[in-house]
N, C-alpha and C. Protein backbone atom coordinates (compact mmCIF):
# COMPACT_ATOMS: atom_id res chain seq x y z
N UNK A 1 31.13 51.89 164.29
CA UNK A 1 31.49 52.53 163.03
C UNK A 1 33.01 52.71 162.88
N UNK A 2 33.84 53.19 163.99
CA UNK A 2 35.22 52.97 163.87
C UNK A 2 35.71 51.76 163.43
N UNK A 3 35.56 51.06 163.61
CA UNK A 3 35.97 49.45 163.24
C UNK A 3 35.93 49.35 161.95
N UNK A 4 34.32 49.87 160.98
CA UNK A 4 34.14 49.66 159.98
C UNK A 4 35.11 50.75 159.44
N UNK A 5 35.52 51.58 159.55
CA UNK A 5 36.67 52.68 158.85
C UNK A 5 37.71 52.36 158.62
N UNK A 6 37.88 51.63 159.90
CA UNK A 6 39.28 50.90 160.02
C UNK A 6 39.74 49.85 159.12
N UNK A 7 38.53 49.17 158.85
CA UNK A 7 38.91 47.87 158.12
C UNK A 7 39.10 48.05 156.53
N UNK A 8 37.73 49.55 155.86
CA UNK A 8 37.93 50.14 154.84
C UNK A 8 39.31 50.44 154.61
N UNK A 9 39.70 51.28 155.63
CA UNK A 9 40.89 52.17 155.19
C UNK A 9 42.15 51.20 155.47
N UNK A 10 42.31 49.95 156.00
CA UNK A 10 43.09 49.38 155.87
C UNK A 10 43.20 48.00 154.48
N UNK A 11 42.18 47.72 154.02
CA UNK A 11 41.86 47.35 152.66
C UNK A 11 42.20 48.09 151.55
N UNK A 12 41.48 49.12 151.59
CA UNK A 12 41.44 50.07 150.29
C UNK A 12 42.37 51.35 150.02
N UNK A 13 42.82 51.54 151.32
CA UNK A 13 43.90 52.90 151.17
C UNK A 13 44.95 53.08 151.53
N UNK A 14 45.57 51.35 152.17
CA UNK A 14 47.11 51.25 152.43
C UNK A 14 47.26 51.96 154.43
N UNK A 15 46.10 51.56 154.86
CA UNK A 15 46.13 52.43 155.93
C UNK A 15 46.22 51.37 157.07
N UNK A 16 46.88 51.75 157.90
CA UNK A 16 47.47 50.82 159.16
C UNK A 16 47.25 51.16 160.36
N UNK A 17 46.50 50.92 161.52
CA UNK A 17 46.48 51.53 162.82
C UNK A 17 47.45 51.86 163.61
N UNK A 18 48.80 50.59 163.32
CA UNK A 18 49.85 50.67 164.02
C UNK A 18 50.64 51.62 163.60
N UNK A 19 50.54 52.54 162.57
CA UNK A 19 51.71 52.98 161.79
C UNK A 19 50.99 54.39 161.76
N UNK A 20 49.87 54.92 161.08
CA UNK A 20 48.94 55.93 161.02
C UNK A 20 48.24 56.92 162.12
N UNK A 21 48.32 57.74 162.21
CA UNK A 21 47.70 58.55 163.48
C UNK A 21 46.01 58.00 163.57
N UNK A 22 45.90 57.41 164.58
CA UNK A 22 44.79 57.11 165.19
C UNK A 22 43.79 57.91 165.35
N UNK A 23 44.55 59.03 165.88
CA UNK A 23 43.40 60.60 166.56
C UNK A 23 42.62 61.21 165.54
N UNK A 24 43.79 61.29 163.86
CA UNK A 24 42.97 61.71 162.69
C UNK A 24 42.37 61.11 162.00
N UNK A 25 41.52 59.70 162.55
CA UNK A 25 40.87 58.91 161.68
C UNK A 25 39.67 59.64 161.19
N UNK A 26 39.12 60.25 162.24
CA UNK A 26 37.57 60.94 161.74
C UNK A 26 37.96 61.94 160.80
N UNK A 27 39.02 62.95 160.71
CA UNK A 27 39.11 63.73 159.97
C UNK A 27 39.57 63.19 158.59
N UNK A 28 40.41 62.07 158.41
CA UNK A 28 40.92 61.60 157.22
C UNK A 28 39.76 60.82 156.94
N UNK A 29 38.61 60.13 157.36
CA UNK A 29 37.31 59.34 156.96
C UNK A 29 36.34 60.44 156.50
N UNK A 30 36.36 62.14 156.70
CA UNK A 30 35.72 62.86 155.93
C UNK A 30 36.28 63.34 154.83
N UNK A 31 37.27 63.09 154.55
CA UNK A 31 37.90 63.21 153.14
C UNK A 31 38.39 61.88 152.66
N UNK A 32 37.78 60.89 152.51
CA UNK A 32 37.98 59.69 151.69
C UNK A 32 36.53 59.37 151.71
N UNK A 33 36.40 58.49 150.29
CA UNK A 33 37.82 58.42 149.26
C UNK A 33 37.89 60.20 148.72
N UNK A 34 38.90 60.40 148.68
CA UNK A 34 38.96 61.81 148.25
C UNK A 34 39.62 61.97 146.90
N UNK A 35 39.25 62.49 145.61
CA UNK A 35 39.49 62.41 144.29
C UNK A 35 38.91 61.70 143.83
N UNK A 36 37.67 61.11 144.23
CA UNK A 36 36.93 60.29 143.63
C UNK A 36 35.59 59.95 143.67
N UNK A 37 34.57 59.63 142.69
CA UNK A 37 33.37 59.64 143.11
C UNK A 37 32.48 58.67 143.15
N UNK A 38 31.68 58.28 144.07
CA UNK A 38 31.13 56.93 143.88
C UNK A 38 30.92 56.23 142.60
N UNK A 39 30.41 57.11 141.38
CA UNK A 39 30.19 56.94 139.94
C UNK A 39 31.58 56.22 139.08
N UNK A 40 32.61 57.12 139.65
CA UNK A 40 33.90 56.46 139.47
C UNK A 40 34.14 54.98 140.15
N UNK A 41 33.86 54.76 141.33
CA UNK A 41 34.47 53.62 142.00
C UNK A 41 33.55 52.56 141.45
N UNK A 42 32.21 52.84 141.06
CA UNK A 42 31.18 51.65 140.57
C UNK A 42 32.04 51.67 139.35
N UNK A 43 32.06 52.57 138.45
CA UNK A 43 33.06 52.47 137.07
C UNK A 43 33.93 51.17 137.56
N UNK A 44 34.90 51.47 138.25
CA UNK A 44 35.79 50.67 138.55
C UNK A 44 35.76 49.17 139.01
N UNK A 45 34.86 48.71 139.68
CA UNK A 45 34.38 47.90 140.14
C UNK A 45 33.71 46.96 139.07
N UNK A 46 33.20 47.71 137.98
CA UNK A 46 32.09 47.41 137.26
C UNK A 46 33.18 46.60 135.77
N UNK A 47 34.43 47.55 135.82
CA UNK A 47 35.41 46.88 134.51
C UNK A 47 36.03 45.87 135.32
N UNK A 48 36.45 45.92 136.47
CA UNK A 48 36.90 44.54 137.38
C UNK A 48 36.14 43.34 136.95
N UNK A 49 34.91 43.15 137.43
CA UNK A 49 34.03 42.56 137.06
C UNK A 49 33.61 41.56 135.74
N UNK A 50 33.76 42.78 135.03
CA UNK A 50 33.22 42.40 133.47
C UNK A 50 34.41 41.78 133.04
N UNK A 51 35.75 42.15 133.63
CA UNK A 51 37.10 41.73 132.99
C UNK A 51 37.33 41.89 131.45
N UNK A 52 36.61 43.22 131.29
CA UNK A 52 37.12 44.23 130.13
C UNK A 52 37.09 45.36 130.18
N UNK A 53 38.02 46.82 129.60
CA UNK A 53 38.21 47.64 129.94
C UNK A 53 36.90 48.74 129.45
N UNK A 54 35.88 48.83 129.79
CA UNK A 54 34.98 49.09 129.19
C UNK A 54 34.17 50.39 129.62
N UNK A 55 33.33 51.20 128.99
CA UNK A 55 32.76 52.23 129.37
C UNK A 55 31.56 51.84 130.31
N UNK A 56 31.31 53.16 131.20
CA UNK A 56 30.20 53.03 132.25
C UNK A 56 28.87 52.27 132.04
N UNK A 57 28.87 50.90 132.93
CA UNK A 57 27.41 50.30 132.83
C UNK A 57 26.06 50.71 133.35
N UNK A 58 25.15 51.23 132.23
CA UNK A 58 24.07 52.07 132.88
C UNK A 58 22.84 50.88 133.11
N UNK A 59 23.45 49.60 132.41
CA UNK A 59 21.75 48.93 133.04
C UNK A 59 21.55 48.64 131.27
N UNK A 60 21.06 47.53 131.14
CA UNK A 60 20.69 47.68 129.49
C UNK A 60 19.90 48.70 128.91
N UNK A 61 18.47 48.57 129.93
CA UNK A 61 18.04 49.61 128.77
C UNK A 61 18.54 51.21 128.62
N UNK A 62 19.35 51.62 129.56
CA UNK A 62 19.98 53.11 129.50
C UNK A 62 21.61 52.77 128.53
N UNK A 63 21.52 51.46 128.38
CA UNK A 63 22.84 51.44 127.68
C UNK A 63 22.44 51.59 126.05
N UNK A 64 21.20 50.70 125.86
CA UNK A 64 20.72 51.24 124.29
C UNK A 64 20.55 52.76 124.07
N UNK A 65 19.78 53.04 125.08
CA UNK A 65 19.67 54.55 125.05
C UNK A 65 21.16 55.68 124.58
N UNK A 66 21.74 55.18 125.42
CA UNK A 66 23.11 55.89 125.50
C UNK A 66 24.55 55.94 124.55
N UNK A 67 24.27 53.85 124.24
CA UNK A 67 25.42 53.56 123.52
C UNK A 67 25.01 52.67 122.35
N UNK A 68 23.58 52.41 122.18
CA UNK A 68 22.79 51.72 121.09
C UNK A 68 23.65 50.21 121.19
N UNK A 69 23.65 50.10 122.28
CA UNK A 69 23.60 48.22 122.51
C UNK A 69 23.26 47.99 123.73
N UNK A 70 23.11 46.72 124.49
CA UNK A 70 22.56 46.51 125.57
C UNK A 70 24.15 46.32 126.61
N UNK A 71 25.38 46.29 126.14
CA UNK A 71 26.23 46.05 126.71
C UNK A 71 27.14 47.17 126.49
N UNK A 72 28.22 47.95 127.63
CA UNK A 72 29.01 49.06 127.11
C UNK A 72 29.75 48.49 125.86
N UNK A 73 30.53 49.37 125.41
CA UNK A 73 31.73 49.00 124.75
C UNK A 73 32.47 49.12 125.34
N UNK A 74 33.78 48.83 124.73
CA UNK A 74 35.15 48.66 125.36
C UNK A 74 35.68 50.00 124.65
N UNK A 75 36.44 50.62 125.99
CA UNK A 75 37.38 51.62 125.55
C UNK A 75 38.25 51.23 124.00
N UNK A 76 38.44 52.17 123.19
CA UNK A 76 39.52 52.11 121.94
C UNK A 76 40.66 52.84 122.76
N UNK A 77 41.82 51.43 122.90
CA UNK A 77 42.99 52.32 123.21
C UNK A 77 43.89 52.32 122.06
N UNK A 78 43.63 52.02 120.97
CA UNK A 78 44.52 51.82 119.75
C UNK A 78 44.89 53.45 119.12
């Protein structure tokens, strides 16, 4: 499981073994990702993806439900 932390936190959070305290990995791996919530990171993942800036994908049929189409919309940044 260390390994797998390691490789997270050196991907995703700018984190380096050579450079970073080693000893506080377990304590900094119970607070990450920290400010953020899985709901958010699928968000994120999910406008990557689609390669538009778009509101949360619930699945079609929770998207009719929710946003009366089968696909989000796209944020209005105008």
């Amino acid at each position: 499981m260390p390994t797998l932390c390691v490789d997270f936190n050196t991907a995703f959070a700018d984190w380096h073994p050579d450079i970073d305290n080693n000893a506080r990995l377990a304590v900094d791996m119970a607070h990450s990702p920290s400010g953020a919530g899985w709901r958010q990171i699928t968000h994120y993942d999910q406008t990557y993806q689609a390669k538009r800036f778009q509101r949360y994908d619930f699945g079609k049929k929770e998207n009719l439900v929710r946003y009366g189409q089968e696909q989000p919309p796209e944020y209005d940044l105008t």
